[in-house]
N, C-alpha and C. Protein backbone atom coordinates (compact mmCIF):
# COMPACT_ATOMS: atom_id res chain seq x y z
N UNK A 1 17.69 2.19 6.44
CA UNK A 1 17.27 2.39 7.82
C UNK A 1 18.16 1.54 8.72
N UNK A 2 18.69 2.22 9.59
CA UNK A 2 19.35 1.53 10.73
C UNK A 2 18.84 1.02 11.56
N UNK A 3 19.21 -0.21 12.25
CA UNK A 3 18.87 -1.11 13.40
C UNK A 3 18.85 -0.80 14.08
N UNK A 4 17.50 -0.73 14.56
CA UNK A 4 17.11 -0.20 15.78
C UNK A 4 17.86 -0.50 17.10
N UNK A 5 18.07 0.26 18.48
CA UNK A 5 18.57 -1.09 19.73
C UNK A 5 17.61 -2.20 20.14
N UNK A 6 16.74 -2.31 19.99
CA UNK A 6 16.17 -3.26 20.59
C UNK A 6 15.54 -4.44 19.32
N UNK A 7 15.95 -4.14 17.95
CA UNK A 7 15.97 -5.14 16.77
C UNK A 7 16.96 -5.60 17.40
N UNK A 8 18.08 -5.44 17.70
CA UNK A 8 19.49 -5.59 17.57
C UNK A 8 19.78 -6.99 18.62
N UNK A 9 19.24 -6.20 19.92
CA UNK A 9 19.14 -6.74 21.06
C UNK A 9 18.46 -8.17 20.64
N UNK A 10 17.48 -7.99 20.29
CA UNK A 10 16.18 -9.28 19.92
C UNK A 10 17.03 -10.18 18.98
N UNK A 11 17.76 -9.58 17.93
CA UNK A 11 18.63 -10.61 17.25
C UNK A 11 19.45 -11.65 18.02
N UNK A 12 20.25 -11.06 19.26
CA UNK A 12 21.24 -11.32 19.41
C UNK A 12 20.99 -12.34 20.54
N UNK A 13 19.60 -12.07 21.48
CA UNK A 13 18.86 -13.24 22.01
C UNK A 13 18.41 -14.17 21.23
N UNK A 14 18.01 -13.90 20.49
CA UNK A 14 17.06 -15.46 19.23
C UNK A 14 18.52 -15.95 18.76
N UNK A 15 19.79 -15.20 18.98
CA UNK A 15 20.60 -16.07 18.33
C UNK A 15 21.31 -17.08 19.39
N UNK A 16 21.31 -16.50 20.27
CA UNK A 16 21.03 -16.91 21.99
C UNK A 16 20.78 -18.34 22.27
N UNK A 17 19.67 -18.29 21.58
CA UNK A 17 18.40 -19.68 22.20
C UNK A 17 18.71 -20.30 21.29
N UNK A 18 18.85 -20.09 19.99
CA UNK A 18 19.19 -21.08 18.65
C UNK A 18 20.22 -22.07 19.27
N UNK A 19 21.74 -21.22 19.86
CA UNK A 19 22.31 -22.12 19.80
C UNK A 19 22.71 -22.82 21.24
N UNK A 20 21.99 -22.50 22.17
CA UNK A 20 21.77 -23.49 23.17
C UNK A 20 20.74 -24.64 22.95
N UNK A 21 19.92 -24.90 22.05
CA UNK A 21 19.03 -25.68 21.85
C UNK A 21 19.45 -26.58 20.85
N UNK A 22 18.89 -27.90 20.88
CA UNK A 22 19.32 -28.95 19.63
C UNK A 22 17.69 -28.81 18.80
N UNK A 23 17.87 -29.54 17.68
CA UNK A 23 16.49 -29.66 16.97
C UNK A 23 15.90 -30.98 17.98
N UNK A 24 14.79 -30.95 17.95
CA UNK A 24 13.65 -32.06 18.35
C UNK A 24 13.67 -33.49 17.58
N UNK A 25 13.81 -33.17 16.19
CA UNK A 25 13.66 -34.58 15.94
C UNK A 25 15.30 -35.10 15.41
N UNK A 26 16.41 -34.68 15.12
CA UNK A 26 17.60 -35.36 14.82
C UNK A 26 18.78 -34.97 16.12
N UNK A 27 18.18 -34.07 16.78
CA UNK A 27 18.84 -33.37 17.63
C UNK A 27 20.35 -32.88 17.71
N UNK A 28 20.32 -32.48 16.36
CA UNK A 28 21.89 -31.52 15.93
C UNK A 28 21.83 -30.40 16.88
N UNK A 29 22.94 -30.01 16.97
CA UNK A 29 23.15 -28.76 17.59
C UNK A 29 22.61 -27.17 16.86
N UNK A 30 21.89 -26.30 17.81
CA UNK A 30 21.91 -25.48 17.14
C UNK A 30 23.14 -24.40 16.84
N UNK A 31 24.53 -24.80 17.46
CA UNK A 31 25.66 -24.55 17.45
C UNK A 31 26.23 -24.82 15.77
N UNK A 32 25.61 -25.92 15.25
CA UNK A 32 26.32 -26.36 13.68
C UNK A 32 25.58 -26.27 12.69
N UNK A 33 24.04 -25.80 13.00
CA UNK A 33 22.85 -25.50 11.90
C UNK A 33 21.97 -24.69 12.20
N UNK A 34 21.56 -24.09 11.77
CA UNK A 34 20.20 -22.57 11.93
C UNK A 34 18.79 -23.58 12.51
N UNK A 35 18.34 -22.91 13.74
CA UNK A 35 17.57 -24.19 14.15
C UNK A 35 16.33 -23.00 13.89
N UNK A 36 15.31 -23.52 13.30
CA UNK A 36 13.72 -23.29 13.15
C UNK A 36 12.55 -23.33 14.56
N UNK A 37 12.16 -22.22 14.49
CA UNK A 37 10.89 -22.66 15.47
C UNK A 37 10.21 -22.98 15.03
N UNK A 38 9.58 -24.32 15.73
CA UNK A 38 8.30 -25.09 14.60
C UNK A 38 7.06 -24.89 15.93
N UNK A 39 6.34 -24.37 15.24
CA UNK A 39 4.91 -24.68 16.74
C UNK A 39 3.68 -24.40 15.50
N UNK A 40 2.58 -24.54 16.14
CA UNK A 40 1.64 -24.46 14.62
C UNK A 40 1.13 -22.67 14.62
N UNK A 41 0.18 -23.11 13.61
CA UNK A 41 -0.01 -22.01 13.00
C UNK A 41 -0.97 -21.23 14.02
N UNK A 42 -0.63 -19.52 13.84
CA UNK A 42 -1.58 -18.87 15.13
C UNK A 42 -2.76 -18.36 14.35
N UNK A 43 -3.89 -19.16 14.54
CA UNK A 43 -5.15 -18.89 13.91
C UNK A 43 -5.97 -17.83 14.60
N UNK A 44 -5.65 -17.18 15.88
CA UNK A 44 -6.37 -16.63 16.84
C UNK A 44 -5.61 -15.18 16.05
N UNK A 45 -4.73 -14.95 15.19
CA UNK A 45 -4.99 -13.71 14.43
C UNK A 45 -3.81 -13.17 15.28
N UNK A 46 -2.63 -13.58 15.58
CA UNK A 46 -1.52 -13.63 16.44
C UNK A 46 -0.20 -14.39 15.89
N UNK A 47 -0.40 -13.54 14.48
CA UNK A 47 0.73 -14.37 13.45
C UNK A 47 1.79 -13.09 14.21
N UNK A 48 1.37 -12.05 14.37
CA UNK A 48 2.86 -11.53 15.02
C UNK A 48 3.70 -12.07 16.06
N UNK A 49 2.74 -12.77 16.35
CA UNK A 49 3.63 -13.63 17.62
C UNK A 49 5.15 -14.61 17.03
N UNK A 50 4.61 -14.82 15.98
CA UNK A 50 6.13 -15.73 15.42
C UNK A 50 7.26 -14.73 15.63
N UNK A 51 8.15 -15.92 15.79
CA UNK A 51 9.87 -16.01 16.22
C UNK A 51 10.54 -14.27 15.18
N UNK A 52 10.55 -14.73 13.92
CA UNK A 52 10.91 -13.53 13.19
C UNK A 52 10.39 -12.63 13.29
N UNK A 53 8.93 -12.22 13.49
CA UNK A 53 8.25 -11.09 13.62
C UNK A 53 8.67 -10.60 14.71
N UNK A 54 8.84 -11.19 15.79
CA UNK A 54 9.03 -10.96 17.19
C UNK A 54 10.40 -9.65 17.28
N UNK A 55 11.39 -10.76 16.20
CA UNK A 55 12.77 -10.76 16.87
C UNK A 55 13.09 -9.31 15.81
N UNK A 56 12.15 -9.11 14.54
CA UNK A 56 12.40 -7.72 13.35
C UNK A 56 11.40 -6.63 13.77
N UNK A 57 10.68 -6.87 14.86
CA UNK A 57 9.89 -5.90 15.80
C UNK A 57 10.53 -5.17 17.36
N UNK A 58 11.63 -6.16 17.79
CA UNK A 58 12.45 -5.56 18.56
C UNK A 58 11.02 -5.87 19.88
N UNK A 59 10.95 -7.19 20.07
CA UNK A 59 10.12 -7.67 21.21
C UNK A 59 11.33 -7.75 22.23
N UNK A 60 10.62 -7.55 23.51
CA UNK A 60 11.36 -7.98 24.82
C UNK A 60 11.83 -9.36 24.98
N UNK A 61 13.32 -9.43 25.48
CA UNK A 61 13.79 -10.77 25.52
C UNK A 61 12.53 -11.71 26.29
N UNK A 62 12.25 -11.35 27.44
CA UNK A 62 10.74 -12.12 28.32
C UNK A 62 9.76 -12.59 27.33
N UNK A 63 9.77 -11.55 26.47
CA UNK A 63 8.06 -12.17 25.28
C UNK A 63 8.85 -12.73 24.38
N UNK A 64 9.75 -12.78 23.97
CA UNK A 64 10.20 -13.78 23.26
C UNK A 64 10.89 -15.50 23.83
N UNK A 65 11.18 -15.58 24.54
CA UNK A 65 11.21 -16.58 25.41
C UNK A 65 9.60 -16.82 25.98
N UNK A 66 8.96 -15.91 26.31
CA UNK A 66 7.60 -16.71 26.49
C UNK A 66 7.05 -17.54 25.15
N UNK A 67 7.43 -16.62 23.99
CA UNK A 67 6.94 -17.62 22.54
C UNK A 67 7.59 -18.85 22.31
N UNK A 68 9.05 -18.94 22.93
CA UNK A 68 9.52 -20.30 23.06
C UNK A 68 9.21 -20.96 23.47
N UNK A 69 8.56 -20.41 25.09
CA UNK A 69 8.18 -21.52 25.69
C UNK A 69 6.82 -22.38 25.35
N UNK A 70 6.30 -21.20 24.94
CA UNK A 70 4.41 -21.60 24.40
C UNK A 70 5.01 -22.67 23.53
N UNK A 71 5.67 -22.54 22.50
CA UNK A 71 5.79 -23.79 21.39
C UNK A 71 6.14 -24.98 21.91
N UNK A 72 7.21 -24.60 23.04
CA UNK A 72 7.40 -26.11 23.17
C UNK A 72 6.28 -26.67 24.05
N UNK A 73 5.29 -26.22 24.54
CA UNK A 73 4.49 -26.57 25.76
C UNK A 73 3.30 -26.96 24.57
N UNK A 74 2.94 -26.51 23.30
CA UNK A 74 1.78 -27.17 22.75
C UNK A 74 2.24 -27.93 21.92
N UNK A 75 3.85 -28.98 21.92
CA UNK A 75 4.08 -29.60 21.37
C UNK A 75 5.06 -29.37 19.82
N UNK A 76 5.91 -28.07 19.71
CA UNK A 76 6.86 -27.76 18.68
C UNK A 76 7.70 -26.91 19.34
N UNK A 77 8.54 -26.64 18.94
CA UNK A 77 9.88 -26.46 19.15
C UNK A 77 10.75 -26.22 18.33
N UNK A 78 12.45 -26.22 18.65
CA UNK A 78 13.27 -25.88 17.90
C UNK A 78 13.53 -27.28 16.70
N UNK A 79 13.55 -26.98 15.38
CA UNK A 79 14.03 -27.92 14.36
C UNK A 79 14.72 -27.68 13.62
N UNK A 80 15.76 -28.01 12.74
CA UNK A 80 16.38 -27.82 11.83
C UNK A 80 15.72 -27.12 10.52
N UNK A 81 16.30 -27.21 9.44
CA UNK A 81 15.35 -26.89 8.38
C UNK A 81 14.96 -28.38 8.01
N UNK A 82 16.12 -29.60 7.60
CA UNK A 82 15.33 -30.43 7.33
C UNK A 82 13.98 -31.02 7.78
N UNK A 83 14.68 -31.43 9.33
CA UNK A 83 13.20 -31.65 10.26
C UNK A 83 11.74 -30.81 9.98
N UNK A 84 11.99 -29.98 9.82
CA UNK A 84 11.33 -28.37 9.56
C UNK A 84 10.44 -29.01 8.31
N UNK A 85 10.85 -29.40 7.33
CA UNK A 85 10.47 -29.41 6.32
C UNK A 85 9.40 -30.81 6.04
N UNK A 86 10.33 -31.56 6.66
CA UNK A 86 9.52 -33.44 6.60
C UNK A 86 8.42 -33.17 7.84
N UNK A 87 8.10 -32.33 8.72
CA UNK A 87 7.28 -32.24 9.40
C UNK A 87 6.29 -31.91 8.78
N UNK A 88 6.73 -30.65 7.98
CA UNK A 88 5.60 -29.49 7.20
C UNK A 88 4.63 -30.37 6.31
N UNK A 89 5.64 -31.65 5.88
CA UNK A 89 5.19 -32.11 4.90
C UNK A 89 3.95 -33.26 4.80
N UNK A 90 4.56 -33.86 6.15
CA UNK A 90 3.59 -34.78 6.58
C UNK A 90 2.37 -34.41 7.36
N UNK A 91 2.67 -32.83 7.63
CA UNK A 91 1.32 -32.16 8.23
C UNK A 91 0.33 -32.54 7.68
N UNK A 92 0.84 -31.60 6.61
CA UNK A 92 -0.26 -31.47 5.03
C UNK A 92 -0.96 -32.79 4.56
N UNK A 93 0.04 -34.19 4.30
CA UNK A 93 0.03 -35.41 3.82
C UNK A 93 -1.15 -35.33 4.92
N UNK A 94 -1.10 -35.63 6.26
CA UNK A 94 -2.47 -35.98 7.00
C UNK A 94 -3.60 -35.06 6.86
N UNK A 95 -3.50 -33.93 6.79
CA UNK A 95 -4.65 -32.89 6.60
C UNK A 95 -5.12 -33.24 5.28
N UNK A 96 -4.66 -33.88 4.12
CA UNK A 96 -5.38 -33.80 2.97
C UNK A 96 -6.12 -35.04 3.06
N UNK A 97 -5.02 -36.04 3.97
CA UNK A 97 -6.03 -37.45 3.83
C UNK A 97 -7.06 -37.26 4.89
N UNK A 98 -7.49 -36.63 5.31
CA UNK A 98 -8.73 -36.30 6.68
C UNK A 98 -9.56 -35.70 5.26
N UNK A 99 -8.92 -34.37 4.64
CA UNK A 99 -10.17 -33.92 4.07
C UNK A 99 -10.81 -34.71 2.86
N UNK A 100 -9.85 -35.63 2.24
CA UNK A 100 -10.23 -36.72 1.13
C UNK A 100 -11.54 -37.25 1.70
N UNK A 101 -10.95 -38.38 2.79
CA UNK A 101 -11.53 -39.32 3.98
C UNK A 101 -13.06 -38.34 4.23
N UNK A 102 -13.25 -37.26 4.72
CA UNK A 102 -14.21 -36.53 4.94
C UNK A 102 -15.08 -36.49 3.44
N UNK A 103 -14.87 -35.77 2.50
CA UNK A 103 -15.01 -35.52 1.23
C UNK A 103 -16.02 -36.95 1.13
N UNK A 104 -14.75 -37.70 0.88
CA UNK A 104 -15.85 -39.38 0.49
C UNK A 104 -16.79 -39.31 1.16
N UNK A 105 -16.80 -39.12 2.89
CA UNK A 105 -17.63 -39.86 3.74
C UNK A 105 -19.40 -38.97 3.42
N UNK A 106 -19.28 -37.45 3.35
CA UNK A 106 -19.99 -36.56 2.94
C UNK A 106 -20.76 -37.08 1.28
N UNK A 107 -19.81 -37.70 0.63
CA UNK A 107 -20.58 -37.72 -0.97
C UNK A 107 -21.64 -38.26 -1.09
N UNK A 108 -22.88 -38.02 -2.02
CA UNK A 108 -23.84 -38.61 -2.14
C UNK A 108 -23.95 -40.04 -2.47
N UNK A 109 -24.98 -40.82 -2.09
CA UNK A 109 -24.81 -42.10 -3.16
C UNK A 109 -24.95 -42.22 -4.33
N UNK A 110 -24.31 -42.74 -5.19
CA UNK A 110 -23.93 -43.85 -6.01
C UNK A 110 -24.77 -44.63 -6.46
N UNK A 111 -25.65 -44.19 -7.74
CA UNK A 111 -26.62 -45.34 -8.43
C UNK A 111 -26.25 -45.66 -9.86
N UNK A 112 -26.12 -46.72 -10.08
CA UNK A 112 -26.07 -47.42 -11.00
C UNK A 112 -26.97 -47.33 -12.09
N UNK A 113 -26.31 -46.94 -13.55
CA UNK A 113 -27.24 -46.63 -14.44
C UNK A 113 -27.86 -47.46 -14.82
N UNK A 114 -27.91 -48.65 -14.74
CA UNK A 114 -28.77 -49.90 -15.37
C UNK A 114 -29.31 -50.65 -14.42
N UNK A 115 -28.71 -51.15 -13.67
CA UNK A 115 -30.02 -51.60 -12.23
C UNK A 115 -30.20 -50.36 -11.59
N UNK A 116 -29.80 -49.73 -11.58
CA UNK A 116 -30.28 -48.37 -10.35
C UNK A 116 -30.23 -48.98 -8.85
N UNK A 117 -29.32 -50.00 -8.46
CA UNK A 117 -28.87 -50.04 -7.49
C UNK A 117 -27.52 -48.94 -6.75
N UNK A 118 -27.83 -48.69 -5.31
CA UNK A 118 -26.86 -47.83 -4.96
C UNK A 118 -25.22 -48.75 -4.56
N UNK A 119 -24.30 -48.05 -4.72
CA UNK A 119 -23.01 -48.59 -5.40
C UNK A 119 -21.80 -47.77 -4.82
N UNK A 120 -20.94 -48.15 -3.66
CA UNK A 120 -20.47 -47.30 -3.15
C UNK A 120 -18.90 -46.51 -4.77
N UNK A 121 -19.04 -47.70 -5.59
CA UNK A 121 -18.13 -47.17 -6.69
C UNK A 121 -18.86 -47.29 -8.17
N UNK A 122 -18.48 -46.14 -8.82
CA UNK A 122 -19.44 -46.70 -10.32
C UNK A 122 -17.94 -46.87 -11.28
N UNK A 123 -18.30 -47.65 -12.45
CA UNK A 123 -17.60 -46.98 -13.48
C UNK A 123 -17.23 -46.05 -14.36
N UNK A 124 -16.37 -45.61 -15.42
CA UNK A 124 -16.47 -45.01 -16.44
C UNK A 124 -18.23 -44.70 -16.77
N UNK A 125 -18.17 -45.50 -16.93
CA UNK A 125 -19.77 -45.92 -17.65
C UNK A 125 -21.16 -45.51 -17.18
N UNK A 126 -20.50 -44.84 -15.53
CA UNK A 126 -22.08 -45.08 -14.87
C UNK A 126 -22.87 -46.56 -14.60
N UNK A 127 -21.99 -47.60 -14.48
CA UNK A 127 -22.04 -48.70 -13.98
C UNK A 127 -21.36 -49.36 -13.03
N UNK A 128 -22.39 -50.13 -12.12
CA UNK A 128 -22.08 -51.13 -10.85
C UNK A 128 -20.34 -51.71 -11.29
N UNK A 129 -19.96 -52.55 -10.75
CA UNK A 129 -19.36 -53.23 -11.16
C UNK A 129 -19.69 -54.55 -11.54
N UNK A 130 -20.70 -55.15 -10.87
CA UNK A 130 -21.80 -55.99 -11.36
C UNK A 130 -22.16 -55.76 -12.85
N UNK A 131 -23.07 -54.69 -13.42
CA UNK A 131 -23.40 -54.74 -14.61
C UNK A 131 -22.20 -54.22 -15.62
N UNK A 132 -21.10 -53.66 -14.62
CA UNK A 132 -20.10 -53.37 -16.01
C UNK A 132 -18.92 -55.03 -16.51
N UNK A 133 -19.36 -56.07 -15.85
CA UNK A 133 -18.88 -57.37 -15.98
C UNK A 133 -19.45 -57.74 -17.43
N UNK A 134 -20.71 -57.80 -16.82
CA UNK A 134 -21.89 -57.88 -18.22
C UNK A 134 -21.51 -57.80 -19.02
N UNK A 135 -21.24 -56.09 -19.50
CA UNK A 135 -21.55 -55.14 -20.39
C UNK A 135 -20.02 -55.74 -21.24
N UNK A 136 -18.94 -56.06 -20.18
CA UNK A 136 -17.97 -56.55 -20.87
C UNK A 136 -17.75 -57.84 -21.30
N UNK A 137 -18.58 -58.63 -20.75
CA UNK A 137 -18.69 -60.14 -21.20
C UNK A 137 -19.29 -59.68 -23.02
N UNK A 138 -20.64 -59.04 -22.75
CA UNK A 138 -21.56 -58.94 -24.11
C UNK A 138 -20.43 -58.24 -24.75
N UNK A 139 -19.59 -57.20 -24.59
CA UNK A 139 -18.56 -56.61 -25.85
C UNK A 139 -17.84 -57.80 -26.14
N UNK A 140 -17.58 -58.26 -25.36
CA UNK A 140 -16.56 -59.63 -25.87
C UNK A 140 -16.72 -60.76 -26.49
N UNK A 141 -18.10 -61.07 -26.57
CA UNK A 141 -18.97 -61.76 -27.25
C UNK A 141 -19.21 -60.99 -28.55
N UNK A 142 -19.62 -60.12 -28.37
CA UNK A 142 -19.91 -59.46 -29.98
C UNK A 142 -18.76 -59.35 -30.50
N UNK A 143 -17.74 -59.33 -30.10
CA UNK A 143 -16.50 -58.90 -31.15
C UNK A 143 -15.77 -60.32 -31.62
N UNK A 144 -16.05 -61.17 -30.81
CA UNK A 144 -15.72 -62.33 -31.09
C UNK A 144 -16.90 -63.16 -32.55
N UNK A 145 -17.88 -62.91 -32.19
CA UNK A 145 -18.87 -63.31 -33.53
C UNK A 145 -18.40 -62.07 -34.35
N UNK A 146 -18.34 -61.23 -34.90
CA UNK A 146 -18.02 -60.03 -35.49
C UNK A 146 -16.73 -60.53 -36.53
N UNK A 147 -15.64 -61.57 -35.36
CA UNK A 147 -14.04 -61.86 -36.16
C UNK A 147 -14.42 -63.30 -37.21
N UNK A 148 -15.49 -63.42 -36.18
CA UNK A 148 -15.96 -65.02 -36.54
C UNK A 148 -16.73 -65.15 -38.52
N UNK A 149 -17.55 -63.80 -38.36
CA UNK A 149 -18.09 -63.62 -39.33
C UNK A 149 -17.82 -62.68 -40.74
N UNK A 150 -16.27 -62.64 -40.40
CA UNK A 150 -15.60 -61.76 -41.24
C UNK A 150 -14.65 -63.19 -42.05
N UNK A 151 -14.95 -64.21 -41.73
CA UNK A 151 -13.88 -65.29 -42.69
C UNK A 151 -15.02 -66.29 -43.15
């Protein structure tokens, strides 16, 4: 299938803006590297709105420059791939530590199998750390009479 005129057109603008723009965070030229649109993800069900969809749908230069502009106005923009990538990455790195952080904060309490005190950590064992001191003092004691009573 041949390229459409207005795929064509849309290419040749997105290639346009690439290279008048630097990346955001090292700010190379998009003249010496393929620069990425980074803006977040369109949850409102408006994934066609991205840069490639836009530009392999043969969108109007205006709506595609309006998608530029939206990104950079809610805070993303043009990036490299590296940038692109250490962003992506540290997204995630914070989104998992929110849902960890959440996760914990949500968990039930924590009782201790032998006092049945509540315990924000247990052991292996199903023990405090309090009674798993114990439990290891008394193993250590028994194994010590145990070596004692073998000579």
């Amino acid at each position: 299938m041949a390229n459409r005129p207005g795929v064509t057109r849309a290419k040749k603008y997105a290639s346009f803006l690439r290279n008048k723009a630097h990346c955001l965070d090292c700010n190379v030229s998009g003249r010496d590297t393929k620069l990425e649109l980074h803006g977040p993800d369109h949850p409102d069900g408006k994934a066609h709105l991205r840069l490639g969809n836009m530009v392999s749908s043969g969108y109007s230069n205006a709506a595609i420059l309006a998608e530029v502009i939206r990104c950079h106005e809610i805070g993303g923009g043009w990036l490299c791939h590296k940038c692109h990538v250490n962003r992506d990455r540290s997204d995630s790195v914070k989104e998992a530590s929110a849902k960890s952080a959440q996760m914990r904060k949500d968990a039930p309490p924590k009782t201790c199998g032998r006092c049945k005190q509540i315990t924000p950590r247990l052991s292996r064992k199903n023990m405090c750390p309090k009674c798993q001191g114990r439990a290891n003092k008394a193993s250590a004691a028994r194994s010590t009479k145990l070596e004692g009573s073998n000579t």
